[in-house]
N, C-alpha and C. Protein backbone atom coordinates (compact mmCIF):
# COMPACT_ATOMS: atom_id res chain seq x y z
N UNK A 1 0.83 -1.19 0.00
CA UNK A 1 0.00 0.00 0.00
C UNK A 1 0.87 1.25 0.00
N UNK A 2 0.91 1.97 -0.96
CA UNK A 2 1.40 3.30 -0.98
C UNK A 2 0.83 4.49 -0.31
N UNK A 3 1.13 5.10 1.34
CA UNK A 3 0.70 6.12 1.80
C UNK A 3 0.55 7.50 0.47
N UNK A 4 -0.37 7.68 -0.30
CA UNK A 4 0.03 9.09 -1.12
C UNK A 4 -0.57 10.32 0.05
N UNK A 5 0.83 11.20 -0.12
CA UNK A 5 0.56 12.42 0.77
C UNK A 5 -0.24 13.60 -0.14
N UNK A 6 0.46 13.75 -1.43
CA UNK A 6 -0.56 14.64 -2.57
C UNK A 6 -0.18 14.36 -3.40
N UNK A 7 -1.26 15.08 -4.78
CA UNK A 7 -1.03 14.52 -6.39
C UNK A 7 -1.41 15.93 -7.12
N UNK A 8 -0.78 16.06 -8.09
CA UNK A 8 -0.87 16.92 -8.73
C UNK A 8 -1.47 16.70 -10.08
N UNK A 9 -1.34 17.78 -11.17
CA UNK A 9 -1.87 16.94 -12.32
C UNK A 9 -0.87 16.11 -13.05
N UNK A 10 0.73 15.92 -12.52
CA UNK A 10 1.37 15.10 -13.17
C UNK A 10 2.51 14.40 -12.31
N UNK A 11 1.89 14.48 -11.16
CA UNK A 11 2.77 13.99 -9.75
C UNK A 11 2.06 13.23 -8.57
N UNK A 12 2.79 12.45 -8.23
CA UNK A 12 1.49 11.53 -6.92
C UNK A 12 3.28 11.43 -5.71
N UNK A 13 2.88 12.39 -4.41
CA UNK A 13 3.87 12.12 -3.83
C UNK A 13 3.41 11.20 -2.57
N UNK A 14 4.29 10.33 -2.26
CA UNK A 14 3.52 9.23 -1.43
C UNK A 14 4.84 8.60 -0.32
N UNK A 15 4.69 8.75 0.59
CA UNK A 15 5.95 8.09 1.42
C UNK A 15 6.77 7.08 0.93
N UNK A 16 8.26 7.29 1.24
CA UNK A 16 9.14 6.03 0.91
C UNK A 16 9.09 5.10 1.87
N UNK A 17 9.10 3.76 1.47
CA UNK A 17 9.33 2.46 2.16
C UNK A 17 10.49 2.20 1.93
N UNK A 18 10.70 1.03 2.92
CA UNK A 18 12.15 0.16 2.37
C UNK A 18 12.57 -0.10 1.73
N UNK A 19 11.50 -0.13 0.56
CA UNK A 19 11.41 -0.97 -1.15
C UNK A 19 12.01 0.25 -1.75
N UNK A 20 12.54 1.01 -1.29
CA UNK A 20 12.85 2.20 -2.14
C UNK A 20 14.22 2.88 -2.07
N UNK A 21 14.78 1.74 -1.08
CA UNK A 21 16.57 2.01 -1.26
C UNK A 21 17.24 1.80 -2.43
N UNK A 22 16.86 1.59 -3.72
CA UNK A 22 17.61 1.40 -4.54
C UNK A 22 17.31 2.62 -5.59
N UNK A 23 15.91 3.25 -5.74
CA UNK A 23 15.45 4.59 -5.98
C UNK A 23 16.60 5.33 -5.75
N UNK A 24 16.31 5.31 -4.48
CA UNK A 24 17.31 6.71 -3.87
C UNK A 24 18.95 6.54 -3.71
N UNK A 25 19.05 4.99 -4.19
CA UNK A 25 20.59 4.67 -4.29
C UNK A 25 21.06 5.64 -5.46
N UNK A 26 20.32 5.00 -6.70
CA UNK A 26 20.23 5.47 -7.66
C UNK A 26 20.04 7.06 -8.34
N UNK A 27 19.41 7.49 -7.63
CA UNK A 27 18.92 9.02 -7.54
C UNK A 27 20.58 9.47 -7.01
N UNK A 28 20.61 9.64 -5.58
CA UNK A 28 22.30 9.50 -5.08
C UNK A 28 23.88 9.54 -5.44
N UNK A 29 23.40 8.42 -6.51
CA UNK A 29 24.85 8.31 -6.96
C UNK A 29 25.03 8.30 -8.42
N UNK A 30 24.18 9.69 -9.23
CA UNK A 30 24.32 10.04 -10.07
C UNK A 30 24.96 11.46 -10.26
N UNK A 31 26.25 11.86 -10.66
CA UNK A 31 27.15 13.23 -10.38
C UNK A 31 26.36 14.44 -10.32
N UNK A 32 25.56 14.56 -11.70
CA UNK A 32 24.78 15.58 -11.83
C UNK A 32 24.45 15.73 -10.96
N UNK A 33 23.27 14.83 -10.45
CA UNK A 33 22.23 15.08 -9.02
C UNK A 33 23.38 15.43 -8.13
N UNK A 34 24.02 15.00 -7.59
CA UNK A 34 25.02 15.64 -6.99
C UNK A 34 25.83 16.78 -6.29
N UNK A 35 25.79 17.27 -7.64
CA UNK A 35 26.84 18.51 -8.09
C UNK A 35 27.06 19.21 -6.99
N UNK A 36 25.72 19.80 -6.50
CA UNK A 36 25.70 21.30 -5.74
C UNK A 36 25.57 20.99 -4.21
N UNK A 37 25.33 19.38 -4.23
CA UNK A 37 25.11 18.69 -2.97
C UNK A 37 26.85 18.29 -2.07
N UNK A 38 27.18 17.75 -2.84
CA UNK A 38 29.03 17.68 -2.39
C UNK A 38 30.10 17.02 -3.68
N UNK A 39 29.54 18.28 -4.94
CA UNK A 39 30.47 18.08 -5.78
C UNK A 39 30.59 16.77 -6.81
N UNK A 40 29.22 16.48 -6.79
CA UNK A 40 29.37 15.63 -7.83
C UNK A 40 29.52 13.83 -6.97
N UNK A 41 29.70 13.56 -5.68
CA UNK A 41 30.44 12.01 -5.23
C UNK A 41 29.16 11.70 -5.26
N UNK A 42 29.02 10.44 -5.68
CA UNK A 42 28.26 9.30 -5.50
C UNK A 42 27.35 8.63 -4.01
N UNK A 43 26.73 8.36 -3.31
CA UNK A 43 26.13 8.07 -2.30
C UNK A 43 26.49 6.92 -2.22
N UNK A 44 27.68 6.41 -1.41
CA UNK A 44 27.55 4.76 -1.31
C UNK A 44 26.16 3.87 -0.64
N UNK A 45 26.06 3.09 -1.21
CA UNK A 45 24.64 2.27 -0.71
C UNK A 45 24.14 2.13 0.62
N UNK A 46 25.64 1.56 0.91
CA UNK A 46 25.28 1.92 2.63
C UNK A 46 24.66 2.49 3.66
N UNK A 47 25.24 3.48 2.65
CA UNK A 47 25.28 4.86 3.43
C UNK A 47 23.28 5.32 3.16
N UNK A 48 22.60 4.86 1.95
CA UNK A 48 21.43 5.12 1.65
C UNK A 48 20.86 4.15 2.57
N UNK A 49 21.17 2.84 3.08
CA UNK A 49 20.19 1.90 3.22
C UNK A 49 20.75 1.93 5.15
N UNK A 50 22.02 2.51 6.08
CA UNK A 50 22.16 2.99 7.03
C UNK A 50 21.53 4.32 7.64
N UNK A 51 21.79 4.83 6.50
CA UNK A 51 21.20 6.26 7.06
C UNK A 51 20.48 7.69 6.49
N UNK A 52 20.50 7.64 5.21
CA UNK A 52 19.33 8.25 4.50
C UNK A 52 18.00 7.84 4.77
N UNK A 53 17.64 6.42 3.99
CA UNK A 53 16.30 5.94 4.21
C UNK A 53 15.66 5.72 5.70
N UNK A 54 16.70 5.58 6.64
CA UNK A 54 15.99 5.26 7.97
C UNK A 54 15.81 6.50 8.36
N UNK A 55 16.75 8.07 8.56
CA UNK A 55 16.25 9.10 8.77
C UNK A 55 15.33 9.29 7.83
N UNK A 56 14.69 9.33 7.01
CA UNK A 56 13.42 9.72 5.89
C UNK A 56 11.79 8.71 6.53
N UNK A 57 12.42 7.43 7.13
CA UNK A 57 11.43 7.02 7.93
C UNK A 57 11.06 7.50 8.70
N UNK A 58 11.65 7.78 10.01
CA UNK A 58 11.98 8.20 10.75
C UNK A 58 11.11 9.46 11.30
N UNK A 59 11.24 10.26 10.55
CA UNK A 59 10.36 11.57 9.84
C UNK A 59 9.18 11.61 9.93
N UNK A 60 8.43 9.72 9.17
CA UNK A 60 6.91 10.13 9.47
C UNK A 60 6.56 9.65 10.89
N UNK A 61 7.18 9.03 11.62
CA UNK A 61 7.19 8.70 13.00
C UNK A 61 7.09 10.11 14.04
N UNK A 62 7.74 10.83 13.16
CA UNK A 62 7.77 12.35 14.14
C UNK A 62 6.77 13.25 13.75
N UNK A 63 6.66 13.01 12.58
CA UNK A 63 5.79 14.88 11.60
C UNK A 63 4.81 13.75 10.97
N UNK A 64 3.40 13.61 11.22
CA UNK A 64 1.92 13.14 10.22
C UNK A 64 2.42 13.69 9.07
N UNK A 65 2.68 15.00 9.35
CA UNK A 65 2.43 15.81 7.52
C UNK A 65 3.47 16.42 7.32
N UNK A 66 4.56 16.14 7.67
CA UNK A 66 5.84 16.67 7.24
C UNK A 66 7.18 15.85 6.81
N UNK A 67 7.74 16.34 6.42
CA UNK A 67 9.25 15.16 5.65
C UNK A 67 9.52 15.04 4.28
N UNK A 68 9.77 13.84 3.80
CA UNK A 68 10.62 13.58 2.22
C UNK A 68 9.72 12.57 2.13
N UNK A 69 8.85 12.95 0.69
CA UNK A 69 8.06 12.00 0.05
C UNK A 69 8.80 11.27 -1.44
N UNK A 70 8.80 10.51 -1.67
CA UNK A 70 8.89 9.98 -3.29
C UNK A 70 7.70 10.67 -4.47
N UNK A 71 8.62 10.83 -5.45
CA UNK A 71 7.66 11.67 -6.48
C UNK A 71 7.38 10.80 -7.37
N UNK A 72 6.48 10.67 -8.22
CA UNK A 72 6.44 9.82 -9.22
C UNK A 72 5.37 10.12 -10.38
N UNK A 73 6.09 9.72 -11.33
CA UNK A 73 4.86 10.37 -12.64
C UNK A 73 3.19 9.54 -12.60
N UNK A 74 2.73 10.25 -12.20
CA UNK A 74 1.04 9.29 -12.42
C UNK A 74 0.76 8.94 -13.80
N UNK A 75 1.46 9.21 -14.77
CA UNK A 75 0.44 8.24 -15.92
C UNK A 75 1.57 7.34 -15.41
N UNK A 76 2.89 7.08 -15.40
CA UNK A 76 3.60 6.20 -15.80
C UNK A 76 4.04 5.39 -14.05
N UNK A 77 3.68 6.20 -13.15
CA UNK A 77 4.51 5.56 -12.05
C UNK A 77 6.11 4.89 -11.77
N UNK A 78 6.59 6.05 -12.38
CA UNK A 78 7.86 6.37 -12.76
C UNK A 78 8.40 7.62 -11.77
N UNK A 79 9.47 6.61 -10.95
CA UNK A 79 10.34 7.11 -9.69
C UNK A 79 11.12 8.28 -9.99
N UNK A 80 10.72 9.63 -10.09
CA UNK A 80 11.19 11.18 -10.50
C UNK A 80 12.30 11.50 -9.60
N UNK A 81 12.17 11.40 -8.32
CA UNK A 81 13.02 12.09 -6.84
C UNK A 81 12.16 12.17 -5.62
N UNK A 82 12.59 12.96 -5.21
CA UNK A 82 11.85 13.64 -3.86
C UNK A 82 11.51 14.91 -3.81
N UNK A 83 10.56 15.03 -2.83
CA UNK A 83 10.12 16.80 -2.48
C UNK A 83 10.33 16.77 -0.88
N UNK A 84 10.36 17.71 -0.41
CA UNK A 84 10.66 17.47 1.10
C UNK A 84 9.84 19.27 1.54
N UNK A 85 9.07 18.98 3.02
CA UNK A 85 8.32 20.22 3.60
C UNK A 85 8.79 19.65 5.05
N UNK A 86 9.49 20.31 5.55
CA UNK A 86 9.68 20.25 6.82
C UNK A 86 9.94 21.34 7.89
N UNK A 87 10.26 21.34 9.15
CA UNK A 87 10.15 22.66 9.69
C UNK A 87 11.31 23.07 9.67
N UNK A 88 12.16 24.29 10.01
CA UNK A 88 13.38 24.38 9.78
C UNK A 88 14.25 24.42 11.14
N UNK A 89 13.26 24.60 12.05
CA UNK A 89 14.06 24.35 13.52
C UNK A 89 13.09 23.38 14.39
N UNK A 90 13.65 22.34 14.75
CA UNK A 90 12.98 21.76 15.72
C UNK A 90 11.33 21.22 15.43
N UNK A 91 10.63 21.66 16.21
CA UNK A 91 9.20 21.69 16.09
C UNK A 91 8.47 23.14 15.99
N UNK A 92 9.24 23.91 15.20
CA UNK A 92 8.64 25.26 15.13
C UNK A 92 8.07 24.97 13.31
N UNK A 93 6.77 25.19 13.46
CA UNK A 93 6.11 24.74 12.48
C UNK A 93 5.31 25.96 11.54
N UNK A 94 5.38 26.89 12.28
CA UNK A 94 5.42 28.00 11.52
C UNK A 94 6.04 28.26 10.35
N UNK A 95 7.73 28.21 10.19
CA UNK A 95 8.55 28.34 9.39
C UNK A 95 8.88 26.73 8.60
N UNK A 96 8.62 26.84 6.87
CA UNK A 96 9.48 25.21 6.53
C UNK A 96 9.85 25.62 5.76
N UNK A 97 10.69 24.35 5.59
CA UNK A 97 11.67 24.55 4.38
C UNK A 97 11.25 23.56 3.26
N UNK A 98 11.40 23.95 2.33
CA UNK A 98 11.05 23.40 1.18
C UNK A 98 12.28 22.42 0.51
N UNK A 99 12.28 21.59 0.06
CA UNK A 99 13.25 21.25 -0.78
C UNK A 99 12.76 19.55 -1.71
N UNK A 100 13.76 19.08 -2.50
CA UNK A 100 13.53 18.87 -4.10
C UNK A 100 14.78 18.09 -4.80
N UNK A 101 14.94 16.75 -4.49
CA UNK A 101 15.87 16.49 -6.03
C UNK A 101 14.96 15.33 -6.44
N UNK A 102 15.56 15.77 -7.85
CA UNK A 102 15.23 15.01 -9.27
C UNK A 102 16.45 14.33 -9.81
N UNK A 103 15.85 13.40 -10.23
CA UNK A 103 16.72 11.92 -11.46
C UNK A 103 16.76 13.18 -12.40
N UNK A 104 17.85 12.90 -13.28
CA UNK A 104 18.47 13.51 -14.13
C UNK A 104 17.10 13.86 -15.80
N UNK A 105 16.66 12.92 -15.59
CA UNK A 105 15.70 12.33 -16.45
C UNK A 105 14.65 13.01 -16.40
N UNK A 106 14.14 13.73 -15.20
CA UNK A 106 13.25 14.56 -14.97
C UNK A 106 13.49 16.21 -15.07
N UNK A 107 14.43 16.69 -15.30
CA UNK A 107 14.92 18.08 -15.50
C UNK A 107 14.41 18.47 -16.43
N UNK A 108 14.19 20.11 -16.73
CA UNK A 108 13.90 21.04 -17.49
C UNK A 108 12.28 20.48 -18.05
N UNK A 109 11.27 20.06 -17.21
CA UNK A 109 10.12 19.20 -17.73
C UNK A 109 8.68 19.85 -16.85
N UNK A 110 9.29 20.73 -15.99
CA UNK A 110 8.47 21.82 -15.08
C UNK A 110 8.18 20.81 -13.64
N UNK A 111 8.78 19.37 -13.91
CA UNK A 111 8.05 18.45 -12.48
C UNK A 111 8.89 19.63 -11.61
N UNK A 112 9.85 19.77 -11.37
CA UNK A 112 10.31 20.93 -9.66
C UNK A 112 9.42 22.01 -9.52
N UNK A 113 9.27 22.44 -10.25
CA UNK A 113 8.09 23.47 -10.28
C UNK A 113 6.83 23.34 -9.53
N UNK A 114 6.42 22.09 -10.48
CA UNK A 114 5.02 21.43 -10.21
C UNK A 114 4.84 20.85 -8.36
N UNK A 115 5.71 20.41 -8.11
CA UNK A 115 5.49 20.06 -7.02
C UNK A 115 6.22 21.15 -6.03
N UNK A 116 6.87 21.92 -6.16
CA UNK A 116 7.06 22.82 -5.76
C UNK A 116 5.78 24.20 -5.13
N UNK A 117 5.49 24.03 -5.76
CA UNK A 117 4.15 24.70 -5.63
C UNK A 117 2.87 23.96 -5.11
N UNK A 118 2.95 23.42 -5.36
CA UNK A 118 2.23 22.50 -4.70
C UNK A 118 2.47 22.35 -3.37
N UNK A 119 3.76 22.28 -2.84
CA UNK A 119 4.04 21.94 -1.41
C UNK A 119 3.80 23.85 -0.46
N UNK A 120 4.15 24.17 -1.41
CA UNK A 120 4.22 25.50 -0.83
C UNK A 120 2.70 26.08 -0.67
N UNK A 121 1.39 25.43 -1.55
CA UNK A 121 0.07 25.69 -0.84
C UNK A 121 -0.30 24.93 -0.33
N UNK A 122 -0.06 23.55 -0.18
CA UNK A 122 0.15 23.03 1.35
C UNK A 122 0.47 23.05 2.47
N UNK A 123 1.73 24.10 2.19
CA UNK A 123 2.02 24.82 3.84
C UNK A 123 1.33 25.41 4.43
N UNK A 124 1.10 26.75 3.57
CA UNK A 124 0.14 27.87 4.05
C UNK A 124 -1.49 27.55 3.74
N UNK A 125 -2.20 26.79 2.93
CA UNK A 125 -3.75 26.31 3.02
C UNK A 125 -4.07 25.35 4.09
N UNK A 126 -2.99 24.18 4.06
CA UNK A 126 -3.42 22.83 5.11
C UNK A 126 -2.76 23.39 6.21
N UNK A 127 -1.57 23.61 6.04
CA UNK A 127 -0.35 23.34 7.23
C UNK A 127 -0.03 24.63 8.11
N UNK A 128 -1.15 25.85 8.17
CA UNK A 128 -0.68 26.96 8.93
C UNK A 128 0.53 27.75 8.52
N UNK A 129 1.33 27.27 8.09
CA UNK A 129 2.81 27.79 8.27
C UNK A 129 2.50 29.64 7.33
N UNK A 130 3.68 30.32 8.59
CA UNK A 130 3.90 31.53 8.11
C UNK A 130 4.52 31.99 7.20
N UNK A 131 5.73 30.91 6.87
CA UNK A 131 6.86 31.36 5.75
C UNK A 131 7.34 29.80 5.27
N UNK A 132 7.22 30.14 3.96
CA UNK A 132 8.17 29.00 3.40
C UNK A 132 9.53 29.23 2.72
N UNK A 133 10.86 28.34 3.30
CA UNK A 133 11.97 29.21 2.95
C UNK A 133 12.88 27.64 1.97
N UNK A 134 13.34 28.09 1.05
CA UNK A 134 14.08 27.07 0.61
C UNK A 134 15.76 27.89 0.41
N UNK A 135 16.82 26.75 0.43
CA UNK A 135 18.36 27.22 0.33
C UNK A 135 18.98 26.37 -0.76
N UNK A 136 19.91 26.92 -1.47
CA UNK A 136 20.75 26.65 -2.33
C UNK A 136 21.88 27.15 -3.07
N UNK A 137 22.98 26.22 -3.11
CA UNK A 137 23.98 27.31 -3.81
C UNK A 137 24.13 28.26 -4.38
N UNK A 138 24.32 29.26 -4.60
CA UNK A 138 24.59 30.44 -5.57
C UNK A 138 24.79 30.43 -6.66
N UNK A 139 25.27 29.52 -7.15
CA UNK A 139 25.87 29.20 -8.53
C UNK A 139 24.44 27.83 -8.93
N UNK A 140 23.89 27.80 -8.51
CA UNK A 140 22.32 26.40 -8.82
C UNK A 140 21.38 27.27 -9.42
N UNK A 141 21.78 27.89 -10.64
CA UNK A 141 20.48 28.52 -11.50
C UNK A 141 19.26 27.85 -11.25
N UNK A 142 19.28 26.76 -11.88
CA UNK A 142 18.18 25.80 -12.10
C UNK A 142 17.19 26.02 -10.84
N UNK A 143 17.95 25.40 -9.68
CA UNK A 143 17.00 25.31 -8.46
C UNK A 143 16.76 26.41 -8.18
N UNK A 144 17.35 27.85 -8.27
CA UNK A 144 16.99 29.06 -7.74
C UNK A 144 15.67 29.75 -9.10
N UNK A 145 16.03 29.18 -10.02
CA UNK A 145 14.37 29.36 -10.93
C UNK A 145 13.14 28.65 -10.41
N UNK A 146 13.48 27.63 -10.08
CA UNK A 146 11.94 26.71 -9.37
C UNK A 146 11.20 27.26 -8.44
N UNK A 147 12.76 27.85 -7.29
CA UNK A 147 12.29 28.86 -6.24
C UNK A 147 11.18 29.83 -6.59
N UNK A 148 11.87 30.41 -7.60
CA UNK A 148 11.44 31.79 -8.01
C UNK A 148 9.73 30.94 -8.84
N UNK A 149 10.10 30.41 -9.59
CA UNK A 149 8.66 29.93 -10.03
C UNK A 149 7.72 29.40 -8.82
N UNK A 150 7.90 28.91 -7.91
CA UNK A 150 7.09 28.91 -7.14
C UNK A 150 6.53 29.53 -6.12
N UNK A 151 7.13 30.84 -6.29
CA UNK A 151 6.86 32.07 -5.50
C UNK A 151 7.94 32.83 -5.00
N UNK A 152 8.75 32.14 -4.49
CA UNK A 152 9.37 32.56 -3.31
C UNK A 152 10.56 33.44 -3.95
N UNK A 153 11.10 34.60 -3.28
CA UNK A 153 11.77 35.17 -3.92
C UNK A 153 13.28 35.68 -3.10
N UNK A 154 14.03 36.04 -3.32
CA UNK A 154 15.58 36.26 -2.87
C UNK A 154 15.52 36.80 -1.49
N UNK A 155 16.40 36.54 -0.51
CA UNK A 155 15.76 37.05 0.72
C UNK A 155 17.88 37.39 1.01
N UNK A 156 19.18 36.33 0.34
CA UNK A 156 20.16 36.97 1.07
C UNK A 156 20.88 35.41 0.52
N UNK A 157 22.44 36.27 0.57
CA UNK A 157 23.46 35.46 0.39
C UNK A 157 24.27 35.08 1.64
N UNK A 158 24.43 34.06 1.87
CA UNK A 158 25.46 34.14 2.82
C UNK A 158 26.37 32.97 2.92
N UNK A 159 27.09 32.85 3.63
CA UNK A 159 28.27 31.49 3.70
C UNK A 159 28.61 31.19 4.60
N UNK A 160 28.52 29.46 4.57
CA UNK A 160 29.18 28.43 5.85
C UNK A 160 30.18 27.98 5.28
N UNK A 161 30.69 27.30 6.45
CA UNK A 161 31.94 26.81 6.59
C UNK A 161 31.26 24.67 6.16
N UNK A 162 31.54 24.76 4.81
CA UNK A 162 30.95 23.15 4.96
C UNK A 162 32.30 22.22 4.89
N UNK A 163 32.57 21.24 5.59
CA UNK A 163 33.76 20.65 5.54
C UNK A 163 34.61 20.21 4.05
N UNK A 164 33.90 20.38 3.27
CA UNK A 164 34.68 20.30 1.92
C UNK A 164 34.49 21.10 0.98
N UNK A 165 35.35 21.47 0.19
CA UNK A 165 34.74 22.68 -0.35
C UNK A 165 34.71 22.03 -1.64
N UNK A 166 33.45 22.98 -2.65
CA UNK A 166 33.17 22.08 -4.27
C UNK A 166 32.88 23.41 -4.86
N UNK A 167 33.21 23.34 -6.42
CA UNK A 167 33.05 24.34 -7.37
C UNK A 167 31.81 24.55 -7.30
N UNK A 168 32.02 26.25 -6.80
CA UNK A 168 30.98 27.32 -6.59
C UNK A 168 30.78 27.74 -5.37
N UNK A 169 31.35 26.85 -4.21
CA UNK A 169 31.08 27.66 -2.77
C UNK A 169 31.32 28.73 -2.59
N UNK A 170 32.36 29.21 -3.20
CA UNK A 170 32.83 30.58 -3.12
C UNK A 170 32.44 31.65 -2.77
N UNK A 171 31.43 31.13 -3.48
CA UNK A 171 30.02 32.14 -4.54
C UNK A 171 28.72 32.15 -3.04
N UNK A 172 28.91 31.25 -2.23
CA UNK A 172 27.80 31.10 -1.00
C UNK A 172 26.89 30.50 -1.43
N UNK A 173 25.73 30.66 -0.23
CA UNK A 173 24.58 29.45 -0.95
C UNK A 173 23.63 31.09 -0.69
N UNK A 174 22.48 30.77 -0.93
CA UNK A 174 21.28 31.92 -1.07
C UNK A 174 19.80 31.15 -0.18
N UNK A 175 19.28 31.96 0.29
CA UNK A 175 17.92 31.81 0.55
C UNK A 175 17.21 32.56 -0.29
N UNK A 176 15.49 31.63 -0.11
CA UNK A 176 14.66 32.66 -1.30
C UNK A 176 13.62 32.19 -0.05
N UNK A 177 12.20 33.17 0.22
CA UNK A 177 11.21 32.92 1.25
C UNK A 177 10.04 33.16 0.37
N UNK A 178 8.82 32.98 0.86
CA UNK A 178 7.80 32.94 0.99
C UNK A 178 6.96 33.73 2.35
N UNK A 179 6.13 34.40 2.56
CA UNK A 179 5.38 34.88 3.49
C UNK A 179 4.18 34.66 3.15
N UNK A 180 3.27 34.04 4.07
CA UNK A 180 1.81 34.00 3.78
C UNK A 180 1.50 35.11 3.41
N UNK A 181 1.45 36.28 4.09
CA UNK A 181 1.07 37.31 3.51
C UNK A 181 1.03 37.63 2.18
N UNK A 182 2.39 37.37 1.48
CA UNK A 182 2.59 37.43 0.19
C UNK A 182 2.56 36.39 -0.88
N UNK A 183 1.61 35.15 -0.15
CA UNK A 183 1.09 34.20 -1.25
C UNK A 183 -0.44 34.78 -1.26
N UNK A 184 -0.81 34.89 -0.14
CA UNK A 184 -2.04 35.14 -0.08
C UNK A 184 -2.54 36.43 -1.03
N UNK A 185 -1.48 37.17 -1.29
CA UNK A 185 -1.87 38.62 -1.82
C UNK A 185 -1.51 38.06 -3.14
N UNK A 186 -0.39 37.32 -3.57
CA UNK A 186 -0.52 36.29 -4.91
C UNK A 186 -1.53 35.86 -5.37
N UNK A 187 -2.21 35.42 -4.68
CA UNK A 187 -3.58 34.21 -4.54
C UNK A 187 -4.94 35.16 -5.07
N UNK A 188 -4.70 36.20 -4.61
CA UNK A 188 -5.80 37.47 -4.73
C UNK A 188 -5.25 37.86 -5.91
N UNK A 189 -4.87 38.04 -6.59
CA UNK A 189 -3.83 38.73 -7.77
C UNK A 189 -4.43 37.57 -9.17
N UNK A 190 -4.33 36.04 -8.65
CA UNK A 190 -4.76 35.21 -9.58
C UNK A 190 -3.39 34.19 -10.25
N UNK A 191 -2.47 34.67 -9.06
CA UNK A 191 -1.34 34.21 -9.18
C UNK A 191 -1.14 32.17 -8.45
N UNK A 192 -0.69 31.78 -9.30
CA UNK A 192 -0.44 30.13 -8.49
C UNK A 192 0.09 30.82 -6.82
């Protein structure tokens, strides 16, 4: 039985099971997907079936309606990536963070978008939340367009110290937010 959490008109996101360490092996240890994550390395299996997938369980044990779902195409039921809505500190549920990878296979096809937006009127229609904030490298066009297509817009650059450094840190990572206020005044406008 597949828990589905939501569906879109070309997306059904539904909790990962066990059956789905090789998805996300796969997803993982492809460079592209990679890149902006730590430079391109591969996810050893292990490491997906120790401690990715059990923290992603884990998740619905803590949050009913929050965490990393599996995406998948509804005509085809074809394993896309993940979307992820979670809070960004603790149990402060006001504020989430949004986030999103895709199989290589699924790029430039509007699915980040699509479910992107989607999660983000789930926050603020179902889920209360005041702000939705997503982060990403500076140099991640791609993901900082999805941002932007799904509302949320530039809020600040800044930089950590991440233990390895990969082409483009340089450059910092960026936040982009969301405010209810300013979906809602979207929403009135006639805007997704």
């Amino acid at each position: 039985m597949r828990a589905v959490v939501l569906e879109t008109e070309r997306l059904l996101l539904r909790r990962f099971t066990e059956a789905d360490e090789d998805r996300l092996w796969d997803l993982d240890r492809d460079p592209a997907v990679m890149r902006f994550l730590n430079g391109g390395r591969p996810t050893p299996r292990e490491m997906v079936r120790e401690e990715v997938l059990p923290h992603i369980l884990a998740e619905y044990g803590r949050w009913e309606a929050y965490g990393r779902w599996a995406a998948e195409e509804r005509a085809t039921g074809e394993f896309l990536g993940w979307f992820a809505l979670r809070p960004v500190s603790g149990e402060d549920f006001t504020c989430l963070e949004l986030g999103y990878r895709l199989r290589r296979s699924a790029w430039g096809r509007g699915y980040a978008t699509e479910g992107a937006r989607a999660l983000v009127r789930r926050a603020f229609a179902d889920l209360g939340a005041q702000r939705v904030v997503a982060f990403t490298m500076t140099v991640n066009a791609a993901s900082r367009r999805v941002m932007e297509k799904a509302g949320l817009g530039f809020v600040r650059t800044f930089f950590q110290d991440w233990p390895e450094v990969i082409e483009g840190s340089e450059e910092g990572d960026v936040e982009y937010a969301l405010t209810r206020a300013q979906w809602e005044e979207a929403r009135a406008e006639g805007a997704d």
